[in-house]
N, C-alpha and C. Protein backbone atom coordinates (compact mmCIF):
# COMPACT_ATOMS: atom_id res chain seq x y z
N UNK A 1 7.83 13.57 5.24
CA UNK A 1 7.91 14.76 6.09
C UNK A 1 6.48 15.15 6.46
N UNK A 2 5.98 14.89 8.01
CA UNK A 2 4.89 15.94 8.45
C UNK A 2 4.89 17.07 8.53
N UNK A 3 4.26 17.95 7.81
CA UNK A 3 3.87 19.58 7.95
C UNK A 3 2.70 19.99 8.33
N UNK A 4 2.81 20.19 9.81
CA UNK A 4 2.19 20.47 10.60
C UNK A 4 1.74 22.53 10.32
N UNK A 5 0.32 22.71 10.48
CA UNK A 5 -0.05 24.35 10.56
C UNK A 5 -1.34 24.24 10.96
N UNK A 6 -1.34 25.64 11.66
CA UNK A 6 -2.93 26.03 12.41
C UNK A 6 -3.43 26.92 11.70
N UNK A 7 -5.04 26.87 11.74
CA UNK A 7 -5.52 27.66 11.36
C UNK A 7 -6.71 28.72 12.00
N UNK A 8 -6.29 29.82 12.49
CA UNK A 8 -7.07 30.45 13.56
C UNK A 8 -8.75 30.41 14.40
N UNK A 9 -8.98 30.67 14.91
CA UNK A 9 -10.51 30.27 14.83
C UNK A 9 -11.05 31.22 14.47
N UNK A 10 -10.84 32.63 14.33
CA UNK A 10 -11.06 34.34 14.10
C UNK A 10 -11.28 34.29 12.24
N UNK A 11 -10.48 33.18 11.70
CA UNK A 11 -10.30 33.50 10.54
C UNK A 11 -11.30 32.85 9.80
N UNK A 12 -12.12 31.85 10.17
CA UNK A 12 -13.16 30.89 9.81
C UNK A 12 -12.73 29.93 8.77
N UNK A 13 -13.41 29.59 7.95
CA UNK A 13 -13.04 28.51 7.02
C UNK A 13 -11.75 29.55 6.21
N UNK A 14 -10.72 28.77 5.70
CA UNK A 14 -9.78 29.85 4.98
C UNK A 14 -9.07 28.83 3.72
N UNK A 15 -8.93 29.42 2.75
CA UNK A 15 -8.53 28.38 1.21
C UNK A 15 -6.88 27.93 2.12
N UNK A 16 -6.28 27.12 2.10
CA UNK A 16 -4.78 26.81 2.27
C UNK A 16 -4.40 26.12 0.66
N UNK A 17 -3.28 26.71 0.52
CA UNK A 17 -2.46 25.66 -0.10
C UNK A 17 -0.97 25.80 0.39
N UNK A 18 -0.47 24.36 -0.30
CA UNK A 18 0.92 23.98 0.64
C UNK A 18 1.17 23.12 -0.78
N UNK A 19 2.67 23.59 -1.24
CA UNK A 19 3.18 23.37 -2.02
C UNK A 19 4.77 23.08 -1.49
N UNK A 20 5.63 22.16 -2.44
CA UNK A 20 6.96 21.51 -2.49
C UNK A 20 7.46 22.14 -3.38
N UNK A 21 8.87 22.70 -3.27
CA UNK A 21 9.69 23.39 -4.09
C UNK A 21 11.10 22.89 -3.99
N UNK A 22 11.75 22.55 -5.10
CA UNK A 22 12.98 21.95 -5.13
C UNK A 22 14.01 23.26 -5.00
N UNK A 23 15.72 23.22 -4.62
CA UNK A 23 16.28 24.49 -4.30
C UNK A 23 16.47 25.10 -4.97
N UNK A 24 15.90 24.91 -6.63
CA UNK A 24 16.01 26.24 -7.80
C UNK A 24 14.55 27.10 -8.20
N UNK A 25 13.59 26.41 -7.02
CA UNK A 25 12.41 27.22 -7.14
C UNK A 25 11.46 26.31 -7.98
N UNK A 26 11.56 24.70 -8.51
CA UNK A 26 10.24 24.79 -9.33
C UNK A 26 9.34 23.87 -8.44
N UNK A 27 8.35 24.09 -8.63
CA UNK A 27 7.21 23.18 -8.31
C UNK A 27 7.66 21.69 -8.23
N UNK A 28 7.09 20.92 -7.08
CA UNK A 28 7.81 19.93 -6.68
C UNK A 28 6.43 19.18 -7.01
N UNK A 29 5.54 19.49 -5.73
CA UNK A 29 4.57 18.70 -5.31
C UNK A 29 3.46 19.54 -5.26
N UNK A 30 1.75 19.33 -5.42
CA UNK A 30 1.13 20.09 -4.65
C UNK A 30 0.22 19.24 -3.47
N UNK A 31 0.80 19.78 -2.05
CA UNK A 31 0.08 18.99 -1.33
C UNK A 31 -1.44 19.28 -0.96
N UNK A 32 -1.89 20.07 -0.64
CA UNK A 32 -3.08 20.71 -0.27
C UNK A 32 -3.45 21.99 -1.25
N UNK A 33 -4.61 22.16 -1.46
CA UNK A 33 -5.61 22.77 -2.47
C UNK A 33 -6.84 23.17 -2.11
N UNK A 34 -6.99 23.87 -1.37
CA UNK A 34 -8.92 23.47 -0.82
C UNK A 34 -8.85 24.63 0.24
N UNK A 35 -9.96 24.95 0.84
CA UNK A 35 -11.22 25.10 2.11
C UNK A 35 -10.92 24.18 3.25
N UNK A 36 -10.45 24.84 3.76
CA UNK A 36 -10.20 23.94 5.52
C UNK A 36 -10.49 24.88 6.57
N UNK A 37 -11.26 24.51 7.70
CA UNK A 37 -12.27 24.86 8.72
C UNK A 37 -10.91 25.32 9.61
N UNK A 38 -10.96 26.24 10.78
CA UNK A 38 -10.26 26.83 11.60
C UNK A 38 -9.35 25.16 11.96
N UNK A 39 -8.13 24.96 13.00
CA UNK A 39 -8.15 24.06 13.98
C UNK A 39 -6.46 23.60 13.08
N UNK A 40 -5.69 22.93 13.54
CA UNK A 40 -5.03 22.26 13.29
C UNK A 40 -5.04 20.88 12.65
N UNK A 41 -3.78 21.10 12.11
CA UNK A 41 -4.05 20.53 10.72
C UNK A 41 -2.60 19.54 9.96
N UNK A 42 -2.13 18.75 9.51
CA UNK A 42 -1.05 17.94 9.05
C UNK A 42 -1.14 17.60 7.34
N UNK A 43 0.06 17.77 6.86
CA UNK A 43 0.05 17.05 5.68
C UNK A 43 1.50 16.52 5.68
N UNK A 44 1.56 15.34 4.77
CA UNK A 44 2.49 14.67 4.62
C UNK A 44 2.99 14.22 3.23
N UNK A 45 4.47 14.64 3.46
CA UNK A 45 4.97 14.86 2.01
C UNK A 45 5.64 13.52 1.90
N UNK A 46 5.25 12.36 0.67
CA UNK A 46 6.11 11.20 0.81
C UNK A 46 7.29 11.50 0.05
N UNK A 47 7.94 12.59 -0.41
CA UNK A 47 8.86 12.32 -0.89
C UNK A 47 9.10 12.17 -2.82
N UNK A 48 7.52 12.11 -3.22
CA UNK A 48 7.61 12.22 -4.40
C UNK A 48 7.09 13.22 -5.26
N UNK A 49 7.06 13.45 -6.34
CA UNK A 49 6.47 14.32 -6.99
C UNK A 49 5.30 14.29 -7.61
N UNK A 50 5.04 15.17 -8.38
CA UNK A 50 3.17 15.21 -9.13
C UNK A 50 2.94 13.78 -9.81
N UNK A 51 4.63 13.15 -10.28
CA UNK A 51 4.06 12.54 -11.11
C UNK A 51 3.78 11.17 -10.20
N UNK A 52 4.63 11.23 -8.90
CA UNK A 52 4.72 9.90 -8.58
C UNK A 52 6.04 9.33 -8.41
N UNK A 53 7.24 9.93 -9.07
CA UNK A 53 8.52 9.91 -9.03
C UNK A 53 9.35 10.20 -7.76
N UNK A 54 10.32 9.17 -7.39
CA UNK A 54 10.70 9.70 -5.85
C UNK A 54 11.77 10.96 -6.64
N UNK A 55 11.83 12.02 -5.32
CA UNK A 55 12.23 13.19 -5.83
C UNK A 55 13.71 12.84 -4.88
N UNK A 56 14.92 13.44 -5.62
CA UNK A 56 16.42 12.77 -5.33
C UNK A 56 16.46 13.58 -3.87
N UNK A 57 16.90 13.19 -2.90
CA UNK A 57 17.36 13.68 -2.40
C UNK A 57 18.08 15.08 -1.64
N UNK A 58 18.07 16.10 -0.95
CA UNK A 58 18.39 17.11 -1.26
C UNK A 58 17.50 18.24 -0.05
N UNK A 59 18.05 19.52 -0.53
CA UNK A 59 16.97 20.33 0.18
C UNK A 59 15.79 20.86 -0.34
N UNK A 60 14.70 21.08 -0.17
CA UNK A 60 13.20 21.71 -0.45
C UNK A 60 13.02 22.54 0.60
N UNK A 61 11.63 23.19 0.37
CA UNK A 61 11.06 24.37 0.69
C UNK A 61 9.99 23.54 0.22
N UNK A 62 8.84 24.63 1.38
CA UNK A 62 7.27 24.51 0.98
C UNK A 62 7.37 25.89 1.37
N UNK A 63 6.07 25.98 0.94
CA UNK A 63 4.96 27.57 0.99
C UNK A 63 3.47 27.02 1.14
N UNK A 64 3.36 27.94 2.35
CA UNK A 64 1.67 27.54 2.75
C UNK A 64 1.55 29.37 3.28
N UNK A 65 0.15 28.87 2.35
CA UNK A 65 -0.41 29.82 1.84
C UNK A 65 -2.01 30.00 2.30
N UNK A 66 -2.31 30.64 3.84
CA UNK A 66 -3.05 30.32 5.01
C UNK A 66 -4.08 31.70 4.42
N UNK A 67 -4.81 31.64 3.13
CA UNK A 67 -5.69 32.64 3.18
C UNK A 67 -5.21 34.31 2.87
N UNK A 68 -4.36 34.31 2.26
CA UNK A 68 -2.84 35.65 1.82
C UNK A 68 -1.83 35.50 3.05
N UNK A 69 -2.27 34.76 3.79
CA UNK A 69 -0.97 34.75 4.99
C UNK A 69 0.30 34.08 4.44
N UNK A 70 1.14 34.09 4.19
CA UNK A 70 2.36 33.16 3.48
C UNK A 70 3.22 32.89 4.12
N UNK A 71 4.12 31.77 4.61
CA UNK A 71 5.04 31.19 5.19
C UNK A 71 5.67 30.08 4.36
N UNK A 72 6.39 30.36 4.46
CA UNK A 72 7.83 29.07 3.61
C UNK A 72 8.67 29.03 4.76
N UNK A 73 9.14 27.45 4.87
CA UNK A 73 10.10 26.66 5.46
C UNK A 73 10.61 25.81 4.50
N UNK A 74 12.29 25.88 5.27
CA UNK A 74 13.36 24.74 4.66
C UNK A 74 12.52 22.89 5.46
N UNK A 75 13.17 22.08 4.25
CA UNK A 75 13.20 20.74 4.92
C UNK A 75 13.67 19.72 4.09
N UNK A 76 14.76 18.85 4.43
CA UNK A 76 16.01 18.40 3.82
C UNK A 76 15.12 16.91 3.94
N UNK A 77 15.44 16.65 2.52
CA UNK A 77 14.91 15.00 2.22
C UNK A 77 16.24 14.08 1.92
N UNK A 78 16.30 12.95 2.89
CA UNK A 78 17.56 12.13 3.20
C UNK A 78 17.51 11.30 2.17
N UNK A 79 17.40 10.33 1.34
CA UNK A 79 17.71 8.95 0.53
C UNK A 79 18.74 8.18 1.21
């Protein structure tokens, strides 16, 4: 899954993180962690978890987390 987000130019460099959540809420994945410069931006979820494990099938959620700005979206992983 590509997860696509922008990041303003007003807001300057801003911390993001973007995290995977399975549908009972726990921590799936962490995709992004860091300092990223204004501009658009992609991450890509293969489907597995922290450890490396493909994760079954099913629905998830992420949360990106744009500097205290917060947004969560659904996104259904097929097998």
């Amino acid at each position: 899954a590509r997860i696509e987000y922008g990041i303003p130019a007003q807001s300057g460099d801003a911390p993001v993180r973007l995290r995977v959540y399975d549908a009972s809420g726990h921590l799936v994945r962490t995709l992004i962690d860091e300092t990223q410069p204004p501009g658009y931006h992609s991450a890509v979820w293969n489907g597995r978890d922290e450890h490396g494990r493909l994760a079954p099938g099913g629905v998830y959620f992420y949360g990106l987390d744009l500097g205290g700005r917060q947004l969560s979206r659904q996104l259904v992983l097929i097998r």
